[in-house]
C-alpha atoms as a PDB file:
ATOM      1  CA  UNK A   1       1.278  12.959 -14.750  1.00  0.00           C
ATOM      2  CA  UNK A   2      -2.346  14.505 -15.635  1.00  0.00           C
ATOM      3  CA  UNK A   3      -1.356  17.190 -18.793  1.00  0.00           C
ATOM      4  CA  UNK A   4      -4.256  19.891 -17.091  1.00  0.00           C
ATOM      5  CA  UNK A   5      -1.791  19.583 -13.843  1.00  0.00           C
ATOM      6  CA  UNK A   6       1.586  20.065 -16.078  1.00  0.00           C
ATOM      7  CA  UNK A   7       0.390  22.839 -17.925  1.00  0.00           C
ATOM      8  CA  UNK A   8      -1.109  24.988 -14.788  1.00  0.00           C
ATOM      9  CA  UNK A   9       1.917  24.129 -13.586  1.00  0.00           C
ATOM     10  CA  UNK A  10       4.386  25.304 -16.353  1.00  0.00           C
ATOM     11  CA  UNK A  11       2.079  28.199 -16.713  1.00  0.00           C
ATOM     12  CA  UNK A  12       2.340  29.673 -13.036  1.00  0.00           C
ATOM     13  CA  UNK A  13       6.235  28.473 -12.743  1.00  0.00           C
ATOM     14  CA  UNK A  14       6.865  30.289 -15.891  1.00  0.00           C
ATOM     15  CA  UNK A  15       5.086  33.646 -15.122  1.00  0.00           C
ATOM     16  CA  UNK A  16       7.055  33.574 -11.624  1.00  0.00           C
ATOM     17  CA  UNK A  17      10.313  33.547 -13.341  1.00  0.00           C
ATOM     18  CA  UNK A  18       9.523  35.423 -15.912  1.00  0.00           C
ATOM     19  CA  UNK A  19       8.544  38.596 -13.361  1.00  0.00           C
ATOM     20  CA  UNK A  20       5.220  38.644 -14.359  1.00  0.00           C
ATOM     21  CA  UNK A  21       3.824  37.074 -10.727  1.00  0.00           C
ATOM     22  CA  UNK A  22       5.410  38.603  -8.578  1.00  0.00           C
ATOM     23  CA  UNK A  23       6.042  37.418  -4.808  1.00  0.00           C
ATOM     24  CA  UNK A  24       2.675  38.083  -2.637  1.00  0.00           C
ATOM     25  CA  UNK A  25       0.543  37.077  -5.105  1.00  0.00           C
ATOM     26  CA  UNK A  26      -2.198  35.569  -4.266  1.00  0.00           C
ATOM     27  CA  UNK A  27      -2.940  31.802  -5.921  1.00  0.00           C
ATOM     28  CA  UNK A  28      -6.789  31.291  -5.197  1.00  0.00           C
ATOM     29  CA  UNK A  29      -7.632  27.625  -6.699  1.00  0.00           C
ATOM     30  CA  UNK A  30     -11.181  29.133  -7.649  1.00  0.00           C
ATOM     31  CA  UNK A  31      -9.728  31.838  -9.685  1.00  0.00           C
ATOM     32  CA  UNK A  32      -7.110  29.581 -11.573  1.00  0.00           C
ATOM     33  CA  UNK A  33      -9.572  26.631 -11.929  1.00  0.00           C
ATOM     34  CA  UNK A  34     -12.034  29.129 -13.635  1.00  0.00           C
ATOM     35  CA  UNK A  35      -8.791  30.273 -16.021  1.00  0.00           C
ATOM     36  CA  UNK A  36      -7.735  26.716 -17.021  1.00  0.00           C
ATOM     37  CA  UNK A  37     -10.837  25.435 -16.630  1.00  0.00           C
ATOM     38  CA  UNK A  38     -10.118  22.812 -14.911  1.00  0.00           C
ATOM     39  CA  UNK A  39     -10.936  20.810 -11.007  1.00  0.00           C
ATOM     40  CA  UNK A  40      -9.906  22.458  -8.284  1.00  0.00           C
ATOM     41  CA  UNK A  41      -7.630  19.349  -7.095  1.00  0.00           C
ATOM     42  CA  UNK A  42      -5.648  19.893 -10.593  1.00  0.00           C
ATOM     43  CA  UNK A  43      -4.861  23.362  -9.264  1.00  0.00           C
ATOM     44  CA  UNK A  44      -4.192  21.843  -5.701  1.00  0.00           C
ATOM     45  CA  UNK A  45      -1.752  19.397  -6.807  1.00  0.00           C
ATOM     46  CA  UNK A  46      -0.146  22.177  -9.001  1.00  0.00           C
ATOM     47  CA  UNK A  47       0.556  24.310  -6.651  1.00  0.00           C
ATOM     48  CA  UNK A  48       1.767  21.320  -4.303  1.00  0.00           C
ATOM     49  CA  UNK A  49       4.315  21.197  -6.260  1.00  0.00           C
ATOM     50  CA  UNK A  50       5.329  24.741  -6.861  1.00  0.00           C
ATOM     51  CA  UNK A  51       5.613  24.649  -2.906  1.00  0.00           C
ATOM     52  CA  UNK A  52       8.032  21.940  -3.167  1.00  0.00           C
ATOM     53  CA  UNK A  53      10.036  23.938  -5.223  1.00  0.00           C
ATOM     54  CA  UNK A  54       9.947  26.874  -3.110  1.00  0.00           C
ATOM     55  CA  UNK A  55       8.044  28.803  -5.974  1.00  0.00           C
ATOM     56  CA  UNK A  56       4.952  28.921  -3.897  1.00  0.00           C
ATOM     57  CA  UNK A  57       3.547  29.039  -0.234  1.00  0.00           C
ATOM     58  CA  UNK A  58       1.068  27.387   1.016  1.00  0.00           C
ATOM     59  CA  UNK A  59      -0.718  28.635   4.120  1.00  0.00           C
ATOM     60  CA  UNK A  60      -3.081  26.648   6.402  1.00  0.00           C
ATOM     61  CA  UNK A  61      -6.962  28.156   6.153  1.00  0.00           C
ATOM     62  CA  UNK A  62      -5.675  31.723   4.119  1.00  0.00           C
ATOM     63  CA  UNK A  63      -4.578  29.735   0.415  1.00  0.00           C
ATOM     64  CA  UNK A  64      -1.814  29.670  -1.810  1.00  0.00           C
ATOM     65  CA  UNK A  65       0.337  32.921  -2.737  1.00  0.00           C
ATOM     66  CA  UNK A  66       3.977  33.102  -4.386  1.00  0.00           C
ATOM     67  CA  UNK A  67       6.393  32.381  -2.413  1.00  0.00           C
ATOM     68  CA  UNK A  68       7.627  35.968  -0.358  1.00  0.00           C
ATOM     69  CA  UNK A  69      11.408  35.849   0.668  1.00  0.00           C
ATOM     70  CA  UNK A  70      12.810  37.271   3.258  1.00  0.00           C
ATOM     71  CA  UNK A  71      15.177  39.581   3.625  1.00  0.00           C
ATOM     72  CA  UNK A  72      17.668  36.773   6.140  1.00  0.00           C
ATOM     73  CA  UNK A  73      16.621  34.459   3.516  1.00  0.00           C
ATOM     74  CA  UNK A  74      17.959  36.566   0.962  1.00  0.00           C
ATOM     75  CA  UNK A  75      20.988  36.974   2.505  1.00  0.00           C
ATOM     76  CA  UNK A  76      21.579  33.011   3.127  1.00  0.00           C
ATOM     77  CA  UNK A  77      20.401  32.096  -0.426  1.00  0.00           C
ATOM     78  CA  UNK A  78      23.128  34.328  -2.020  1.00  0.00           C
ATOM     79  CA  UNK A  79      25.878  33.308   0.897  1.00  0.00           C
ATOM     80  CA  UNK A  80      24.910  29.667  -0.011  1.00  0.00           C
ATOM     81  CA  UNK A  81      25.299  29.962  -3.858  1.00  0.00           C
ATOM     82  CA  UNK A  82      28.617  31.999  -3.103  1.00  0.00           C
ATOM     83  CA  UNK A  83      29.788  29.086  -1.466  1.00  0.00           C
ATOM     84  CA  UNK A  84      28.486  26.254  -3.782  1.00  0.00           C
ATOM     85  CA  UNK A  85      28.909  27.588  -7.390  1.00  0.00           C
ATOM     86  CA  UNK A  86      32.459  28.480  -6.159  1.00  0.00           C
ATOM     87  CA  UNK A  87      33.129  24.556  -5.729  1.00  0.00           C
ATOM     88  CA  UNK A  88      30.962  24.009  -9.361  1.00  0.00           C
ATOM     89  CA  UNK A  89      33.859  26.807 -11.148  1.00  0.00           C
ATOM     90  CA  UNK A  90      36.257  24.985  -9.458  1.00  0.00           C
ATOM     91  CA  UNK A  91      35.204  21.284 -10.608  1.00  0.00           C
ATOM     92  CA  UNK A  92      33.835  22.221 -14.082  1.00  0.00           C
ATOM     93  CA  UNK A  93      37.642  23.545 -15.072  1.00  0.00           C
ATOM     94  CA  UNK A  94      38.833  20.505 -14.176  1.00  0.00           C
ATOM     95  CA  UNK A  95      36.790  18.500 -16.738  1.00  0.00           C
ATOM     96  CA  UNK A  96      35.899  21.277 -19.198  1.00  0.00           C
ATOM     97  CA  UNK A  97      36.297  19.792 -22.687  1.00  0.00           C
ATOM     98  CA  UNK A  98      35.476  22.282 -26.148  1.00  0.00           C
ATOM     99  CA  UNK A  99      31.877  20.864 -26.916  1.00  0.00           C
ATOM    100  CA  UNK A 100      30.996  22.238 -23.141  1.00  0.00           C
ATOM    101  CA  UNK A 101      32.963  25.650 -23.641  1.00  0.00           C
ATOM    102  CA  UNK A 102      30.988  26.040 -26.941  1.00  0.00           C
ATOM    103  CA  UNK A 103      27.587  25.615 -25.063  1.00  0.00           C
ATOM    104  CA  UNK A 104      28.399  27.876 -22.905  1.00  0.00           C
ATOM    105  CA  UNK A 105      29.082  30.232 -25.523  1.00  0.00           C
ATOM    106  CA  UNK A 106      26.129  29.457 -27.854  1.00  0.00           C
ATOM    107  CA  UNK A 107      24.347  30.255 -24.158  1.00  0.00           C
ATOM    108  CA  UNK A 108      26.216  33.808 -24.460  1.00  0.00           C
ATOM    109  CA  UNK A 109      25.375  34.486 -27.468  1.00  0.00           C
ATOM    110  CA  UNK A 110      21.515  33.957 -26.581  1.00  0.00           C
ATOM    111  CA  UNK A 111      21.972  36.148 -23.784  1.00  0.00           C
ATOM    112  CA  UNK A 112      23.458  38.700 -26.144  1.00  0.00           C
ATOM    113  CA  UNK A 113      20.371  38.836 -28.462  1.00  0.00           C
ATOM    114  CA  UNK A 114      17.979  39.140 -26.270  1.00  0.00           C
ATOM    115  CA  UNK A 115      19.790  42.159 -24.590  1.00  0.00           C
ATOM    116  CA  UNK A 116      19.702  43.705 -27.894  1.00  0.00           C
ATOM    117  CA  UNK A 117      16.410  43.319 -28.332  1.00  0.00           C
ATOM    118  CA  UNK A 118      15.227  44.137 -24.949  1.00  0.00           C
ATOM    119  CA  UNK A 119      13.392  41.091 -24.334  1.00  0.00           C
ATOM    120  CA  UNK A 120      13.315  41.479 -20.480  1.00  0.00           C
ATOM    121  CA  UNK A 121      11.476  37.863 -20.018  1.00  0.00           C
ATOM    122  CA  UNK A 122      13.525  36.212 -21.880  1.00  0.00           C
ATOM    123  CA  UNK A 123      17.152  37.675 -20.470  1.00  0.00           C
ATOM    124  CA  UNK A 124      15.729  37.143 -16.983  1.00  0.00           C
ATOM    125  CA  UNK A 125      15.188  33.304 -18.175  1.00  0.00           C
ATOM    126  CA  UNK A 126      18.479  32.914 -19.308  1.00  0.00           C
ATOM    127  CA  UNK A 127      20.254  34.293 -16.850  1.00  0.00           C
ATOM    128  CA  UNK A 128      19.337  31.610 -14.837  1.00  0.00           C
ATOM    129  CA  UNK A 129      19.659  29.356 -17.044  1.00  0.00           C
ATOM    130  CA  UNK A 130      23.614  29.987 -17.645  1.00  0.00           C
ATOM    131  CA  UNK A 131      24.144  28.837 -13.866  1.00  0.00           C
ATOM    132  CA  UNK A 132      22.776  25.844 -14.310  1.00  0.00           C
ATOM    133  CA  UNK A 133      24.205  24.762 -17.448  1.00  0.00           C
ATOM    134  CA  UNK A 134      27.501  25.749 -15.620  1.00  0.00           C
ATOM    135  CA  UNK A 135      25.968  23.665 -12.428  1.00  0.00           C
ATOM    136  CA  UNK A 136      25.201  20.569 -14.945  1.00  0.00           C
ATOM    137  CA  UNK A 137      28.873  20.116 -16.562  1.00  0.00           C
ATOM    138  CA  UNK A 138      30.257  18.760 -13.078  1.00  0.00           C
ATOM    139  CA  UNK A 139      29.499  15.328 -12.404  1.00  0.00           C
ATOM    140  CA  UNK A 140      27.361  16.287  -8.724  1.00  0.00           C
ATOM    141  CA  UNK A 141      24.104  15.905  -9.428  1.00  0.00           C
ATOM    142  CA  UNK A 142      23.147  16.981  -5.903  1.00  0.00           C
ATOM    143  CA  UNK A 143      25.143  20.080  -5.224  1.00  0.00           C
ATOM    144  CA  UNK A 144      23.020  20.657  -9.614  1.00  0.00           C
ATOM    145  CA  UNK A 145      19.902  20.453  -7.971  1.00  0.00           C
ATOM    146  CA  UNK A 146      20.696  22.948  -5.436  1.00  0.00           C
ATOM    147  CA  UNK A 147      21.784  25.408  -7.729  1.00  0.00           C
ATOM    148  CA  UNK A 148      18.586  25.046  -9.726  1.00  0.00           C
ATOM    149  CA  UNK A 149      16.418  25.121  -6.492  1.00  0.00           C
ATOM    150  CA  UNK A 150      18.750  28.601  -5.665  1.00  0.00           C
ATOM    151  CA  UNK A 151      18.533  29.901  -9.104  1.00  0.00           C
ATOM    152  CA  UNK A 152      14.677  29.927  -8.947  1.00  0.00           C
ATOM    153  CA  UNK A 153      14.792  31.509  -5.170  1.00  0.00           C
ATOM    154  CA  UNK A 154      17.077  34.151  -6.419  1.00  0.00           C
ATOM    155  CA  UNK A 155      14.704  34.702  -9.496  1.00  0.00           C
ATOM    156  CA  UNK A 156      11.981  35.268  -7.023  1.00  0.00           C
ATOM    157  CA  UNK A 157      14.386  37.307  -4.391  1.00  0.00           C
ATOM    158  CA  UNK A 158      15.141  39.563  -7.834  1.00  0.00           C
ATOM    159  CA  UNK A 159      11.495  39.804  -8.853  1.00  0.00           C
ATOM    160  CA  UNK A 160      10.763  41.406  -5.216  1.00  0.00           C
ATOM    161  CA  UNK A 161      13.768  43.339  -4.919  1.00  0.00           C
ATOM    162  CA  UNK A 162      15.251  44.246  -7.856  1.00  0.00           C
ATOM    163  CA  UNK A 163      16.122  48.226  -7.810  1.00  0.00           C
ATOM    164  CA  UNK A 164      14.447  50.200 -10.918  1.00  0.00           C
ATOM    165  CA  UNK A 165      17.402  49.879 -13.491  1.00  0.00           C
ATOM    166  CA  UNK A 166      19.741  47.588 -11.700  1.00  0.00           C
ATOM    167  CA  UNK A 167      21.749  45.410 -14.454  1.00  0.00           C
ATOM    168  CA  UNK A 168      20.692  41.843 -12.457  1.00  0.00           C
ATOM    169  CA  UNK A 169      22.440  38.978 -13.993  1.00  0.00           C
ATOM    170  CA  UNK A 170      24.871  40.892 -16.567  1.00  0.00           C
ATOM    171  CA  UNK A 171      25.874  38.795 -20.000  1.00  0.00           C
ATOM    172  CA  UNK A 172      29.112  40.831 -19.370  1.00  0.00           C
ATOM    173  CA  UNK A 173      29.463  38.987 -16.283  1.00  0.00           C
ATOM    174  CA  UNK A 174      29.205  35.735 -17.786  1.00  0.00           C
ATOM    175  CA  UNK A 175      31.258  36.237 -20.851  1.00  0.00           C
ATOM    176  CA  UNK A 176      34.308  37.349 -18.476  1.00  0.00           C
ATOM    177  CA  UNK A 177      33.687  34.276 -16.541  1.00  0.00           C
ATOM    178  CA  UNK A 178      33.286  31.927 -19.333  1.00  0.00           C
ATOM    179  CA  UNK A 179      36.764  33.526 -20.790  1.00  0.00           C
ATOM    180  CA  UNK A 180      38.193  32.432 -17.133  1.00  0.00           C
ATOM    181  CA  UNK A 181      36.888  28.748 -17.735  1.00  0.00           C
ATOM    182  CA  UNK A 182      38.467  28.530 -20.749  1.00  0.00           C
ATOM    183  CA  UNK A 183      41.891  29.639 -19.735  1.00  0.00           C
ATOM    184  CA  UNK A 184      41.349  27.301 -16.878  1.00  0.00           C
ATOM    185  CA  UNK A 185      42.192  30.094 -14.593  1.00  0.00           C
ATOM    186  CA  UNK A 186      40.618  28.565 -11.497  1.00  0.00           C
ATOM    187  CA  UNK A 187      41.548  31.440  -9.055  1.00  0.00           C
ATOM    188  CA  UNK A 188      40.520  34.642 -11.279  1.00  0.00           C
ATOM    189  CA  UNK A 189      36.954  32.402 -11.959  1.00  0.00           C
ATOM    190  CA  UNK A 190      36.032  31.322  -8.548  1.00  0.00           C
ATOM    191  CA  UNK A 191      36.503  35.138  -7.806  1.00  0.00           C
ATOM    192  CA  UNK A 192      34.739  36.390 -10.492  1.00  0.00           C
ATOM    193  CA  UNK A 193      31.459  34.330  -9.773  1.00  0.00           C
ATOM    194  CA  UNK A 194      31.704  35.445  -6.225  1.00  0.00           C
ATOM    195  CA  UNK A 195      32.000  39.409  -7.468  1.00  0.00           C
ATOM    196  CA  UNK A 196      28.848  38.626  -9.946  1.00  0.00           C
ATOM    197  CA  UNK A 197      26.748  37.197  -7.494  1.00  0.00           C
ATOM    198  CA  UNK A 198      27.741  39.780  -4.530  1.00  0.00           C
ATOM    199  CA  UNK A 199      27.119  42.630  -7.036  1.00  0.00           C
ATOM    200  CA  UNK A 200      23.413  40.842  -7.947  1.00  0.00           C
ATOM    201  CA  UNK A 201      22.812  40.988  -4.296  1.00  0.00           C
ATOM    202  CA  UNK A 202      24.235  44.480  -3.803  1.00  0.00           C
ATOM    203  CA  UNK A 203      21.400  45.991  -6.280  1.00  0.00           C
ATOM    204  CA  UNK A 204      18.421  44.836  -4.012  1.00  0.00           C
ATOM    205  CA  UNK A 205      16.808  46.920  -2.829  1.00  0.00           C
ATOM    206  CA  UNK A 206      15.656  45.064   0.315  1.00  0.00           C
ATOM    207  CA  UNK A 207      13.294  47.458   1.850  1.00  0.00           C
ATOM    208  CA  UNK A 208      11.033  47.029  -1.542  1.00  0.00           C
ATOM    209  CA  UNK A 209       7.560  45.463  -1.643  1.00  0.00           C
ATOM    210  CA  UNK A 210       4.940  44.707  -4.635  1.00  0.00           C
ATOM    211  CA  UNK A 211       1.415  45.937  -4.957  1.00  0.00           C
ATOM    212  CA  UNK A 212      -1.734  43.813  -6.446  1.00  0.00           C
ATOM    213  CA  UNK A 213      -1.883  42.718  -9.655  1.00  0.00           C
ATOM    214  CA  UNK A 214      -4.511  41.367 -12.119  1.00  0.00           C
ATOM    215  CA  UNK A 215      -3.533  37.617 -12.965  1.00  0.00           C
ATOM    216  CA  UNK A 216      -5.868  38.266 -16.333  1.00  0.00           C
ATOM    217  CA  UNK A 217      -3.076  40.623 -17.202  1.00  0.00           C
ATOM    218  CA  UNK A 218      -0.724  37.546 -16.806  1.00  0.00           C
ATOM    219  CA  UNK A 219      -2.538  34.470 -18.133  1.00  0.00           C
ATOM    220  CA  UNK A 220      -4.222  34.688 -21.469  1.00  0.00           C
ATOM    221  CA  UNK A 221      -6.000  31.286 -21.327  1.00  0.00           C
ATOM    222  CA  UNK A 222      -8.189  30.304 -24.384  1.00  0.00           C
END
């Protein structure tokens, strides 16, 4: 794979899930070509894939812009992730062994420190991230790639939506789940995951929109 394509890629992926790009945003290959200095079929093949992922739309004759979801598709992402990362709680305690349990907790710990510190970015990143590690310690590697595809559709869903001062994805959540795992208390976790993700959805605000930004506030491209 061409490294001017990977790293326009990485760079735009990252800034999505990282809040800074928000949904709407328009990705003009001009504009980002000029940044990364770079063709204009690097950027196109960029944001090909971006659109395979669901992290960006691509619209016949208008461009590129991040992907905007809806508010039915908000509602069927986090009804499909209730459903799926139900069966993942389910299967993981069944296998579970203490070098996955102390991931998990290394994970929390992660979480924990960047809460202290404030470091927005980097708790919304690991949020995210603590699903599917939890998604990759069952042996379905299909039902793991759709909770990573999910996980970065709820990051954008979030990103859109997210009420001022809502707690999102809480570390308190996941310690109390991680403390179900370990007692291999299959009903209390399954139910717990469903409560974490219903309250996530329950602090959209789904009537919310975003304004125009400037991308040379995002990208600081030398």
């Amino acid at each position: 794979m061409d490294s001017n394509e990977e790293k326009v890629y990485s760079a735009i992926h990252d800034a999505v899930m990282d809040h800074r790009l928000p949904p709407g945003t328009k990705l003009t290959e001009s504009t980002f070509s000029e940044y990364f200095n770079v063709s204009r079929t690097v950027i196109r093949k960029a944001l090909y894939r971006l659109a395979q992922k669901n992290i960006a739309e691509l619209r016949p004759n208008r461009g590129a812009i991040v992907a905007r979801p809806s508010i039915e598709e908000t509602r069927d992402v986090f009804n499909t992730r209730r459903v799926i990362e139900s069966a993942i709680i389910t299967e993981v305690i069944k296998h579970i062994d203490r070098e996955q349990l102390k991931k998990l907790r290394d994970h929390l710990k992660k979480e924990e420190k960047a809460g202290k510190d404030r470091e927005r970015r980097t708790i919304v990143r690991l949020s995210g991230e603590f699903h599917t590690l939890l998604a990759g310690m069952q042996s379905n590697q299909v039902m793991y790639e759709y909770v990573a595809e999910l996980v970065s559709r709820t990051t954008l869903i979030v990103a859109l939506y997210e009420s001022p001062g809502a707690p999102g994805c809480t570390n308190y959540d996941h310690k109390k789940l991680v403390g179900f795992i370990a007692a291999k208390d299959n009903t209390r976790a399954v139910k717990s995951m469903n409560e974490h993700l219903r309250e996530i959805e329950n602090n959209l605000n789904l009537e919310a929109s975003t304004g125009d930004i400037n991308l040379e506030d995002i990208f600081n491209v030398k």
